[in-house]
N, C-alpha and C. Protein backbone atom coordinates (compact mmCIF):
# COMPACT_ATOMS: atom_id res chain seq x y z
N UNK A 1 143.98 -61.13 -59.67
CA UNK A 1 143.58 -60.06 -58.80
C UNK A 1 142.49 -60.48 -57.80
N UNK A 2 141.64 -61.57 -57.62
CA UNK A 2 140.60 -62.32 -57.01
C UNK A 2 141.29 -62.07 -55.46
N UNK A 3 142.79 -62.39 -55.28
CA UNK A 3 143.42 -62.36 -54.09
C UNK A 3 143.14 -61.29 -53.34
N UNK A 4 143.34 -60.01 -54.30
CA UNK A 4 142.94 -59.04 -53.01
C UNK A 4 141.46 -58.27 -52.70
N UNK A 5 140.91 -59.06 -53.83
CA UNK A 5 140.04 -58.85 -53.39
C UNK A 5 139.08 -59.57 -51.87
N UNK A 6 139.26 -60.79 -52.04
CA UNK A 6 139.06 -61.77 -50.86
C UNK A 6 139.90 -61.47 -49.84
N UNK A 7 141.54 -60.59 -49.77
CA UNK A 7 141.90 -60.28 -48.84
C UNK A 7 140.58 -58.74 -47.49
N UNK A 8 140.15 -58.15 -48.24
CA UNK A 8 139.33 -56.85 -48.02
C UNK A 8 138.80 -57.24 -46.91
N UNK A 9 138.14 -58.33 -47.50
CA UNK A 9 136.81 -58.58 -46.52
C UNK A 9 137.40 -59.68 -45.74
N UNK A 10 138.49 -59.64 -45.38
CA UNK A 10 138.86 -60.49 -44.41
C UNK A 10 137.93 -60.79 -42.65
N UNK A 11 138.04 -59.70 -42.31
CA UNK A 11 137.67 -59.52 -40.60
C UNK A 11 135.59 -60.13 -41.17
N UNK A 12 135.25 -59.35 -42.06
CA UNK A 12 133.70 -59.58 -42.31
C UNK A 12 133.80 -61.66 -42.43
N UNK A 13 134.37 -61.98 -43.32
CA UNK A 13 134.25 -63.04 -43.00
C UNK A 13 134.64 -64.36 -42.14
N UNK A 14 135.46 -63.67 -41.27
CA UNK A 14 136.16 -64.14 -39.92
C UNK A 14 134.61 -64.03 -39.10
N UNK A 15 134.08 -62.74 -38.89
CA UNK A 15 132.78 -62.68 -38.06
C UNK A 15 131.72 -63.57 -38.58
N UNK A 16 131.57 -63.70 -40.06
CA UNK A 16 130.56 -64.19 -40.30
C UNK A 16 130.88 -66.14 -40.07
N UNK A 17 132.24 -66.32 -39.99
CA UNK A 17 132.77 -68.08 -39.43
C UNK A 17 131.98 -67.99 -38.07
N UNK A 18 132.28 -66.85 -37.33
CA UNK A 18 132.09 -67.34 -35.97
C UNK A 18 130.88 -67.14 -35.73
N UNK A 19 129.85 -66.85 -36.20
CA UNK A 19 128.54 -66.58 -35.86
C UNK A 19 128.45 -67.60 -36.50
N UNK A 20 128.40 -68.26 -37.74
CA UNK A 20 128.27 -70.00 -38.14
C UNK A 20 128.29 -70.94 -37.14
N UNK A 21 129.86 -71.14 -36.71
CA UNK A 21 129.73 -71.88 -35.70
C UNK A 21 129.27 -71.87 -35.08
N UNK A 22 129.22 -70.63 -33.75
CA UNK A 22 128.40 -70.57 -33.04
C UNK A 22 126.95 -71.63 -33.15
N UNK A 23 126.64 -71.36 -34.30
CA UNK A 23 124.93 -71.88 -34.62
C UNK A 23 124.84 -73.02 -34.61
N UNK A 24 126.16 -73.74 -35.78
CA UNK A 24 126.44 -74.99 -35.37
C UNK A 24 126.87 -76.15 -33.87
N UNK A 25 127.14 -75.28 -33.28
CA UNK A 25 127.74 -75.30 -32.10
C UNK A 25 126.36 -75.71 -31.09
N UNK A 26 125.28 -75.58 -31.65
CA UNK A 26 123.90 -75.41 -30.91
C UNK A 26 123.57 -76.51 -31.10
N UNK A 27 123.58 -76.42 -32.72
CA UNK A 27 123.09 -78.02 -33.12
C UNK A 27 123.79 -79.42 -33.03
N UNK A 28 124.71 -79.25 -32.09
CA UNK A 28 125.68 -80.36 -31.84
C UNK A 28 124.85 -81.14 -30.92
N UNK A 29 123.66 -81.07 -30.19
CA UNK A 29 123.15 -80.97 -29.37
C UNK A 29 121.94 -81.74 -29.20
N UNK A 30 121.56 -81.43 -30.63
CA UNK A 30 120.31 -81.29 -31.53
C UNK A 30 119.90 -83.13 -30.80
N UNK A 31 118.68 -83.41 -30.94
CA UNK A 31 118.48 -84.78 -30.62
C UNK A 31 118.17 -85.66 -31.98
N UNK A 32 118.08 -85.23 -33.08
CA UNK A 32 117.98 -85.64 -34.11
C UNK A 32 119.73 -86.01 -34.47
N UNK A 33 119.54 -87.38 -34.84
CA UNK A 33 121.50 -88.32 -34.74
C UNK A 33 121.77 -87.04 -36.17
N UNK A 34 120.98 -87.66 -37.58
CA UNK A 34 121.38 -86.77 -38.84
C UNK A 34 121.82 -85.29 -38.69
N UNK A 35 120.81 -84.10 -38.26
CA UNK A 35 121.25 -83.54 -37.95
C UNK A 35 122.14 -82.50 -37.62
N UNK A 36 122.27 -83.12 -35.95
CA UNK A 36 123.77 -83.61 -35.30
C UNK A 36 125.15 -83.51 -36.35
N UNK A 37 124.99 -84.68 -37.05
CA UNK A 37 125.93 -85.31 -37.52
C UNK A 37 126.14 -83.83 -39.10
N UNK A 38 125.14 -83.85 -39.27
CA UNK A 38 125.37 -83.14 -40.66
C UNK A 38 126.20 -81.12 -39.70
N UNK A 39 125.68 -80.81 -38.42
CA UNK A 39 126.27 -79.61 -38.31
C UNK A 39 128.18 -80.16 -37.72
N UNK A 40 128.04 -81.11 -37.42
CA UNK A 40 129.31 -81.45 -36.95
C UNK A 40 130.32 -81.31 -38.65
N UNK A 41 129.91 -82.21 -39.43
CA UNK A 41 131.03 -82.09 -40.88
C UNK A 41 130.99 -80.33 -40.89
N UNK A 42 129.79 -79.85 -41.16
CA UNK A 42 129.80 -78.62 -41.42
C UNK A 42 130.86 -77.40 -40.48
N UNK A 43 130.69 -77.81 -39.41
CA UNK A 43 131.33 -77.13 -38.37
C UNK A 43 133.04 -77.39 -38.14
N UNK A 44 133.50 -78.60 -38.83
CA UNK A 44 134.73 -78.65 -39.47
C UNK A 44 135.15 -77.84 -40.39
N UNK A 45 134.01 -78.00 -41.69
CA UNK A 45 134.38 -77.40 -42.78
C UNK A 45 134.72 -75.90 -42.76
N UNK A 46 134.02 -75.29 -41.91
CA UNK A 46 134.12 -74.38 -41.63
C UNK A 46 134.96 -73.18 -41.06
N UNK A 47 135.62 -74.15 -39.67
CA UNK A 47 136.59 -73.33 -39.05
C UNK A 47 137.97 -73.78 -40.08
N UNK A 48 137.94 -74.72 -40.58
CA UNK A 48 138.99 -75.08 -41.34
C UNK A 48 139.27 -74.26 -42.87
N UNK A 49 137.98 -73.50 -43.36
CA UNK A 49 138.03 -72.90 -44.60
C UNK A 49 138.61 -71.50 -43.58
N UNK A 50 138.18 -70.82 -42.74
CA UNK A 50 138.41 -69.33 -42.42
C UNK A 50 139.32 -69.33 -41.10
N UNK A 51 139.59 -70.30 -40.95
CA UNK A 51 140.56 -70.35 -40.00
C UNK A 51 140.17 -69.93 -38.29
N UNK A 52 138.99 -70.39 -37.76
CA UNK A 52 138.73 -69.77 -36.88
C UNK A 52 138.18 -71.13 -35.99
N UNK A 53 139.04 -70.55 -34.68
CA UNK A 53 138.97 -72.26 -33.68
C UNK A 53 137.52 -72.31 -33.61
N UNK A 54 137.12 -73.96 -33.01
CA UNK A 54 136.25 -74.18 -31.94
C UNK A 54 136.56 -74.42 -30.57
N UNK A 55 135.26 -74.06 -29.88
CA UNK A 55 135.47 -74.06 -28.90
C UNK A 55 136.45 -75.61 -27.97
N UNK A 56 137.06 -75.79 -27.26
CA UNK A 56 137.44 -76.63 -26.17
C UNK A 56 136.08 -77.78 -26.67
N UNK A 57 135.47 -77.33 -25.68
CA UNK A 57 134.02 -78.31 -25.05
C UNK A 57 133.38 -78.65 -26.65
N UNK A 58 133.23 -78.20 -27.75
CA UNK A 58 132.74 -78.49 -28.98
C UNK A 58 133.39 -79.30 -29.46
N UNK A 59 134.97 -79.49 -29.81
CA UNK A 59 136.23 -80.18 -29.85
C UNK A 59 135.96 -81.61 -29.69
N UNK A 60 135.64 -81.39 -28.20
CA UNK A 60 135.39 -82.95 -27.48
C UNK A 60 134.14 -83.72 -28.25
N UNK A 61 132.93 -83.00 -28.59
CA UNK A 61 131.91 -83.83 -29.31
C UNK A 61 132.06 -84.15 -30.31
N UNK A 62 133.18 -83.75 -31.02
CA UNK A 62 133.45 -84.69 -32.82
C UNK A 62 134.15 -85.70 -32.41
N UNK A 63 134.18 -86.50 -33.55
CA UNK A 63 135.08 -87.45 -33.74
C UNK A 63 136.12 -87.25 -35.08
N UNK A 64 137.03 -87.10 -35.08
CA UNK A 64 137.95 -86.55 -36.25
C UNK A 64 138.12 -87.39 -37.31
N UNK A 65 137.89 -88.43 -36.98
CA UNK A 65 138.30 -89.57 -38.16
C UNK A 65 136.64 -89.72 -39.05
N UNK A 66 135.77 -89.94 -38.58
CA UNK A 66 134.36 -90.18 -39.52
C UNK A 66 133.78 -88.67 -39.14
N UNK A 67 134.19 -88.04 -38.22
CA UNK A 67 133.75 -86.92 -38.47
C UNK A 67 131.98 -86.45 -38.11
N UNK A 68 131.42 -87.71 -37.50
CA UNK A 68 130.30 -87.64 -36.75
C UNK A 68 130.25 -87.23 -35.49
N UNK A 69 129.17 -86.95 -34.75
CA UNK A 69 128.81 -86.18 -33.47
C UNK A 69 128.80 -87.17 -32.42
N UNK A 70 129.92 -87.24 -31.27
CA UNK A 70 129.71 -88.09 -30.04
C UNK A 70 128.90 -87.71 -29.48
N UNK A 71 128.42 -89.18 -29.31
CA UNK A 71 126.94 -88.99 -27.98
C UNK A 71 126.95 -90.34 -26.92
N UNK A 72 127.65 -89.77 -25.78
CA UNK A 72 127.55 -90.76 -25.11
C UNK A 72 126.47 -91.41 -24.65
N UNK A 73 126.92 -93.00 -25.23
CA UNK A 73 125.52 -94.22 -25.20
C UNK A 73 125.19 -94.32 -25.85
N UNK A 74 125.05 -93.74 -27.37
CA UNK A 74 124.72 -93.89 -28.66
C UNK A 74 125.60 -94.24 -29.48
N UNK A 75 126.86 -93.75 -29.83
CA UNK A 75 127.67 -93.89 -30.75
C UNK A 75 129.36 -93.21 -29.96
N UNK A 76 129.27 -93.63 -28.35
CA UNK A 76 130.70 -92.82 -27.98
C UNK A 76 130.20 -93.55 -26.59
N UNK A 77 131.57 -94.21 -25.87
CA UNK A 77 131.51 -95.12 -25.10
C UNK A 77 132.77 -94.12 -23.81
N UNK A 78 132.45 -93.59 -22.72
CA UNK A 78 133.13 -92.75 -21.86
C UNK A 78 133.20 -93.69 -21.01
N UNK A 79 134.91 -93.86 -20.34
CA UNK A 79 135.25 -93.86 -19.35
C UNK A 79 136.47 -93.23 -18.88
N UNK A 80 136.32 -93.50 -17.49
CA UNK A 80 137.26 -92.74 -16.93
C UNK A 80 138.49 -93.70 -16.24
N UNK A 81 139.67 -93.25 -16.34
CA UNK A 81 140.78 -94.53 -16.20
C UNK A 81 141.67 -93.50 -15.68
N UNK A 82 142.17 -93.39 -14.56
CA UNK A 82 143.43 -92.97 -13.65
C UNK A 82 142.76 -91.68 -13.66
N UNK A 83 143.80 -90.19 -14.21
CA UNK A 83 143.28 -88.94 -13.71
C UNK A 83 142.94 -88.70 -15.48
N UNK A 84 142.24 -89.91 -16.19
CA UNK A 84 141.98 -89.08 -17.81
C UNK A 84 140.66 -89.48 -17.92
N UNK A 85 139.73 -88.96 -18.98
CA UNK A 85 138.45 -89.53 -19.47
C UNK A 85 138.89 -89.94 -21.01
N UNK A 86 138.38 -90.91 -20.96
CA UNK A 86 138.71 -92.14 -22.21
C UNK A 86 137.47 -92.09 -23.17
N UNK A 87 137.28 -91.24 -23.57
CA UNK A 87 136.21 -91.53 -24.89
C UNK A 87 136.33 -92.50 -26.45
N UNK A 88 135.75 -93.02 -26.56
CA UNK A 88 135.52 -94.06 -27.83
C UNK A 88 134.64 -93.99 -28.90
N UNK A 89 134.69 -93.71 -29.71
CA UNK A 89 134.11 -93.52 -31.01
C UNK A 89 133.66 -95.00 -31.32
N UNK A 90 132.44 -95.59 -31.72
CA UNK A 90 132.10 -96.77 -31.40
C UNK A 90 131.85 -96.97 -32.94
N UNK A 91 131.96 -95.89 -33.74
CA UNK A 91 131.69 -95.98 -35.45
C UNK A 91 132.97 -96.34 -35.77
N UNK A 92 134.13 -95.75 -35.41
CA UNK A 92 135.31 -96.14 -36.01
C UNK A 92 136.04 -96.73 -35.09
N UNK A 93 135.77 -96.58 -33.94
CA UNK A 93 136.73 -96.94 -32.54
C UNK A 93 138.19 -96.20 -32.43
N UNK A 94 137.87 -94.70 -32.78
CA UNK A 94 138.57 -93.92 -32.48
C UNK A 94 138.92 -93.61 -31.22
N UNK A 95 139.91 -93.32 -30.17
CA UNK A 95 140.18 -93.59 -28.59
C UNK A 95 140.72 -91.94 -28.64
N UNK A 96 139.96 -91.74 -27.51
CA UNK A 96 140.41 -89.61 -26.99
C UNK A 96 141.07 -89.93 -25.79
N UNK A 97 141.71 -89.61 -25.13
CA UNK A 97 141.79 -89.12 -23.81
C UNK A 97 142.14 -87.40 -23.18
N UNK A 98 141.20 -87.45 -22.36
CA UNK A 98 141.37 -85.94 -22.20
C UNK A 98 141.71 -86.04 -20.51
N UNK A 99 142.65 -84.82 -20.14
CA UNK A 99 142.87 -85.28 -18.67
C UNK A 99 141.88 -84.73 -17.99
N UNK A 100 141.67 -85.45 -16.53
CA UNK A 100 140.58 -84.82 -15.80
C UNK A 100 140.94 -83.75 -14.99
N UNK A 101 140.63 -82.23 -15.19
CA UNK A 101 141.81 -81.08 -14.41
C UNK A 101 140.19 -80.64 -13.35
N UNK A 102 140.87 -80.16 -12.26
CA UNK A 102 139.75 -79.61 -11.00
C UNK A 102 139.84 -80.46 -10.12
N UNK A 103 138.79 -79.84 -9.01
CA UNK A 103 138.33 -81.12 -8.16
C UNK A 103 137.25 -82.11 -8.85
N UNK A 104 137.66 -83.22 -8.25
CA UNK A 104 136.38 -84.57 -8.26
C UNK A 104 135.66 -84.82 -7.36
């Protein structure tokens, strides 16, 4: 019976994911590497337990495989190659490309 009960409070804890993230979402930012790094796992764990996206632009600062916080020049190596940006994970040498959309 645990099931329906955890079903109830569904929407309460959908709000309470996204006000998490959110917070986490701040500390992605943070200038401290640890941190950083510790709201990034967290901020996985998270949308992944309640099912609730991150943002686009938040997306781009993990790295999926070690799961640490890109920071370009520290630990994430950006370039840009035709119409994409080429990010590099320099811990695992994980490779992103994201396309470049707008004007330049």
């Amino acid at each position: 019976m645990a099931g329906r009960r955890r079903a109830r409070n569904l929407a309460a804890r959908k709000n309470l994911a996204e006000e998490s993230i959110s917070h986490l979402s701040n500390l992605l930012l943070h200038p401290e590497n640890e941190l950083a790094n510790s709201a990034a796992r967290d901020l996985i764990r998270i949308s992944k337990r309640h099912g609730v996206r991150v943002s686009k632009e938040n997306r781009s600062l993990i790295c999926r495989t070690c799961k640490s916080n890109l920071r370009p020049g520290y630990n994430a190596r950006i370039r840009l190659v035709g119409s994409n940006r080429k990010i590099t994970c320099t811990n695992c040498n994980r490779v992103y490309r994201f396309p470049i959309i707008g004007d330049v």
